[in-house]
Protein backbone atom coordinates (compact mmCIF):
# COMPACT_ATOMS: atom_id res chain seq x y z
CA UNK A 1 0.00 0.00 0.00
CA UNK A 2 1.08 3.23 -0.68
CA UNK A 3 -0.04 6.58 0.75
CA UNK A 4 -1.81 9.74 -0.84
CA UNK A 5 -2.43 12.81 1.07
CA UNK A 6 -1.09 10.88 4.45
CA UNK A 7 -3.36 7.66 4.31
CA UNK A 8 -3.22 4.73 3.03
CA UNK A 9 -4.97 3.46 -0.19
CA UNK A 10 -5.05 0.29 -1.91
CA UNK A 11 -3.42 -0.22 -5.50
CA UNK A 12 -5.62 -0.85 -8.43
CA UNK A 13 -5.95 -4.45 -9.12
CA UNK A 14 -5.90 -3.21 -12.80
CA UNK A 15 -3.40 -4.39 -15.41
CA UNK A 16 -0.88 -1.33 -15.98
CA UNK A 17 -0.11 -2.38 -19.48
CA UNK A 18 -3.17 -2.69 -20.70
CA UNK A 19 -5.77 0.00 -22.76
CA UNK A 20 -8.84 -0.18 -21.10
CA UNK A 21 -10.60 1.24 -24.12
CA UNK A 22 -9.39 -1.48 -25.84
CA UNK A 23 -12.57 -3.10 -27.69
CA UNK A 24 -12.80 -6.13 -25.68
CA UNK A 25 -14.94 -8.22 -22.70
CA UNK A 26 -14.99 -6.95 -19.40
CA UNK A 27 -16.84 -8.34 -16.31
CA UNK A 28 -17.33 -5.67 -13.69
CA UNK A 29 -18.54 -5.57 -10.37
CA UNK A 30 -20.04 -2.25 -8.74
CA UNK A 31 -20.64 -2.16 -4.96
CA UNK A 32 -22.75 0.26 -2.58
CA UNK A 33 -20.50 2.23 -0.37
CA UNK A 34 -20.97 0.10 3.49
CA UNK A 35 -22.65 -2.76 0.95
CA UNK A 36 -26.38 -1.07 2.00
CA UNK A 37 -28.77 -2.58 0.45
CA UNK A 38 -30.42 -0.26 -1.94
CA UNK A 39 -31.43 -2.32 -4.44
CA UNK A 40 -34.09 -4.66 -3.29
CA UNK A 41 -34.07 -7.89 -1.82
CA UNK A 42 -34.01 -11.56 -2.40
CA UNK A 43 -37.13 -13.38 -2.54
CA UNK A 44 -37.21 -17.01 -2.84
CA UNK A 45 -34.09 -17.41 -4.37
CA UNK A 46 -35.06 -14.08 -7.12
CA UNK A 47 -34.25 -10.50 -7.34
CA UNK A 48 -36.97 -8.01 -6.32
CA UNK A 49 -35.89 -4.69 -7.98
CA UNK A 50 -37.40 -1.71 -5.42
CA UNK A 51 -37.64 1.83 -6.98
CA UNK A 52 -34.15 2.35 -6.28
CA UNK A 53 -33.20 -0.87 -8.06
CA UNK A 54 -35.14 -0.49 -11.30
CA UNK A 55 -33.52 3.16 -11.54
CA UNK A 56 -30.25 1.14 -11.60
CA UNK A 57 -31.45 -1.07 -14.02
CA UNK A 58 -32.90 1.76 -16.16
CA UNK A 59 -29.81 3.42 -16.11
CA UNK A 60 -27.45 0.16 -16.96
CA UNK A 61 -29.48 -0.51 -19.92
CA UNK A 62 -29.20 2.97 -21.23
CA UNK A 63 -25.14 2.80 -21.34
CA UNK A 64 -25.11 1.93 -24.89
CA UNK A 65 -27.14 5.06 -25.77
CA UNK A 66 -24.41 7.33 -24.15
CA UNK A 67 -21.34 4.85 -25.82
CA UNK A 68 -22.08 3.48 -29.23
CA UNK A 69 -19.48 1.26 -29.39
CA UNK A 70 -20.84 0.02 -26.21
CA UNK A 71 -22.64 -3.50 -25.79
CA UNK A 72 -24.26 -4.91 -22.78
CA UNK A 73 -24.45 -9.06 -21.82
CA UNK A 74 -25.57 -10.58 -18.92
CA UNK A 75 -26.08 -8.36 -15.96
CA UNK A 76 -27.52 -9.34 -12.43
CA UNK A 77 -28.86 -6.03 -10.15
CA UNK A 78 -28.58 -7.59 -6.21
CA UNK A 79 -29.92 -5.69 -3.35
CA UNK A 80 -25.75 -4.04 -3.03
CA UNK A 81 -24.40 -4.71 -6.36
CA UNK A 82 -24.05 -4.93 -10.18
CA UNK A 83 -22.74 -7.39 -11.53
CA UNK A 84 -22.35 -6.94 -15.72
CA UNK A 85 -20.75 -7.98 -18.71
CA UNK A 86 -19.64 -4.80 -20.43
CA UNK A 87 -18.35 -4.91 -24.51
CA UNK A 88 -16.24 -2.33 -25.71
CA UNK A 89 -16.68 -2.79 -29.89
CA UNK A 90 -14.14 -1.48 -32.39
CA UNK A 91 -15.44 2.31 -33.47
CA UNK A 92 -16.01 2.41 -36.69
CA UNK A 93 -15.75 5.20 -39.44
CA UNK A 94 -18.17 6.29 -41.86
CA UNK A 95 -17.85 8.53 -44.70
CA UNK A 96 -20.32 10.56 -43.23
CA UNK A 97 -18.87 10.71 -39.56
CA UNK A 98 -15.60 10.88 -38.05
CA UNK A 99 -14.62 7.36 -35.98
CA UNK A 100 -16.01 7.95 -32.45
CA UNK A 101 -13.40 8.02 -30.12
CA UNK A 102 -13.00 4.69 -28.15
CA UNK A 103 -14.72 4.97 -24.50
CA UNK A 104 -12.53 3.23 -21.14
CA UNK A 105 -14.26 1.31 -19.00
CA UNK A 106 -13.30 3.50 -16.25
CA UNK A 107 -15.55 6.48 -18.37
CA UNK A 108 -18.20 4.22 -19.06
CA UNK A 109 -18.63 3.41 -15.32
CA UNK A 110 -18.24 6.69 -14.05
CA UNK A 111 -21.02 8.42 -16.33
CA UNK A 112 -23.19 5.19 -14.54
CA UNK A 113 -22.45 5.39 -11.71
CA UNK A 114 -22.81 9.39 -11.68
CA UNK A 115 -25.90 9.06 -13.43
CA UNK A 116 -27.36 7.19 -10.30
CA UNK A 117 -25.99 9.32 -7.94
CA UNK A 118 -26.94 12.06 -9.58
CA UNK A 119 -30.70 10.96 -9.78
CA UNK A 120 -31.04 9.76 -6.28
CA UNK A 121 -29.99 12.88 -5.33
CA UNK A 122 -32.83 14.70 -6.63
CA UNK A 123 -35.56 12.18 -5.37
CA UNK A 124 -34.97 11.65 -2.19
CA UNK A 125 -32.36 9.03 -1.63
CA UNK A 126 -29.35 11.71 -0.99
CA UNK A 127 -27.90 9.02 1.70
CA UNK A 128 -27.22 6.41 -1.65
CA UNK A 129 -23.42 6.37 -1.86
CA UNK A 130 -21.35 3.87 -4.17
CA UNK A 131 -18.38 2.50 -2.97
CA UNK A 132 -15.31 4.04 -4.66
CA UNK A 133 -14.20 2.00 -7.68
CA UNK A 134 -15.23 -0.93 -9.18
CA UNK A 135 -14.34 -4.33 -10.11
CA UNK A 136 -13.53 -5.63 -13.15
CA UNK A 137 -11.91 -8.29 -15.10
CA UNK A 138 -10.79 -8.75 -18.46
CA UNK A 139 -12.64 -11.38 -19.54
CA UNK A 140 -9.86 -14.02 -21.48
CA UNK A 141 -11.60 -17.06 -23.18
CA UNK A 142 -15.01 -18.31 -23.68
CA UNK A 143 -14.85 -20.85 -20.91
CA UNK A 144 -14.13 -17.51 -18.78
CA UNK A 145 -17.29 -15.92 -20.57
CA UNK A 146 -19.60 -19.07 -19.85
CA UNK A 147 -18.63 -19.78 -16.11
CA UNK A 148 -19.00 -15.89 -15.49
CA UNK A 149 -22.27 -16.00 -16.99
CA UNK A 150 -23.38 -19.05 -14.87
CA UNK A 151 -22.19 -16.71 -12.17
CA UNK A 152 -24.40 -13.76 -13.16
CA UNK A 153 -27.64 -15.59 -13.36
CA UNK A 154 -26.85 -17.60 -10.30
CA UNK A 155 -25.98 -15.18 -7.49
CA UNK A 156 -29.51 -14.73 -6.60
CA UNK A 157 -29.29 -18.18 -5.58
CA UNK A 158 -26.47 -18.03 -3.37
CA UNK A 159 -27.73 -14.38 -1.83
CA UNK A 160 -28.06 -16.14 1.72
CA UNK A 161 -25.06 -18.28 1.89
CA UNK A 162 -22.53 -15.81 0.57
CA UNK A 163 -23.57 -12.66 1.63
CA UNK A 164 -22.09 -11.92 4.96
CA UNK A 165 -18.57 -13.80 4.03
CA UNK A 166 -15.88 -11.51 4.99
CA UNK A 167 -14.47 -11.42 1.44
CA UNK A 168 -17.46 -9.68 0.15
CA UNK A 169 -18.20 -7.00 2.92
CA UNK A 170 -14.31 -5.31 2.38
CA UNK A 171 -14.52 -2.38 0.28
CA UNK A 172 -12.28 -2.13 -2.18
C-alpha cells in the first residue's frame, strides 16, 4: 500500500499495461459504499428490484445510448451490487462521420455510476453512496465468458449463503 495525502490506499488491481478502451470483454462488479442494500431484496431465491433498483437497471441498460461502441451481456442487479458484462466494440468510421473516439471502461462506469448518484440525489435518496471503484476483469476465453455468466444468473441463488462472508463486505 502506498499513501496519498497521508493515508493509506489500496493499488488498483488493474493491469498497468493494458488499454482499457481497448474493444474487448470486461466483467465488472459495482458495490454500494458500506454494501447497503439499496437495491431490493431476495425473494425465494429471485431478485426483487425496489424503486431504487429499477432506476439502476434503467440506467445500466441505457449505457449503450451514451457509448455506441458500447454492448451490454448478462447483468444481475442484487440488493448491493451490479454485476455486468460490459463490450467495448471497435469504433467504426463512416464517410459521413468521423470514428467515435473509443470509451474506457473507467468512463463508461463513471457516467453510470454518476448518473445514479446524480438521480437519487434529486428524489430523495441523498444518503445512496457507491463505494469508490469498481471491479472488473478482463474477460480471457469463452470458458471464462460461460462460467462468469453461470455466475451472473446464479448469485440470486447463493444471496443467503454468501452474503455476509468476509471477502465480500471489504470495500475495495
Amino acid at each position: 500500500m502506498t499513501k496519498y495525502k497521508k493515508t493509506f490506499r489500496i493499488e488498483s488491481t488493474r493491469l498497468k499495461e493494458w488499454d482499457y478502451s481497448n474493444p474487448w470483454w470486461y466483467y465488472v462488479t459495482l458495490n454500494t459504499k458500506g454494501h447497503k442494500e439499496w437495491f431490493g431484496t431476495i425473494e425465494k431465491n429471485k431478485m426483487v428490484l425496489n424503486g431504487m433498483g429499477e432506476l439502476a437497471e434503467h440506467f445500466w441498460k441505457l449505457i449503450p445510448t451514451h457509448f455506441q461502441n458500447v454492448e451490454l451481456d448478462y447483468y444481475v442487479i442484487m440488493p448491493n451490487h451490479i454485476h455486468g458484462i460490459i463490450i467495448i466494440n471497435p469504433t467504426v468510421e463512416t464517410p459521413d462521420r468521423a470514428s467515435l473516439r473509443s470509451s474506457s471502461l473507467g468512463q463508461i462506469m463513471n457516467q453510470f455510476k454518476g448518473s445514479v448518484k446524480r438521480w437519487a440525489n434529486k428524489n430523495g435518496y441523498s444518503t445512496f453512496v457507491w463505494q469508490t471503484r469498481f471491479y472488473d476483469s478482463i474477460i480471457r476465453n469463452e470458458k471464462e465468458l460461460y462460467n462468469i455468466r453461470k455466475y451472473i444468473e446464479q448469485n440470486p441463488l447463493r444471496w443467503e449463503l454468501e452474503k455476509d462472508q468476509l471477502e465480500n463486505i471489504f470495500d475495495l
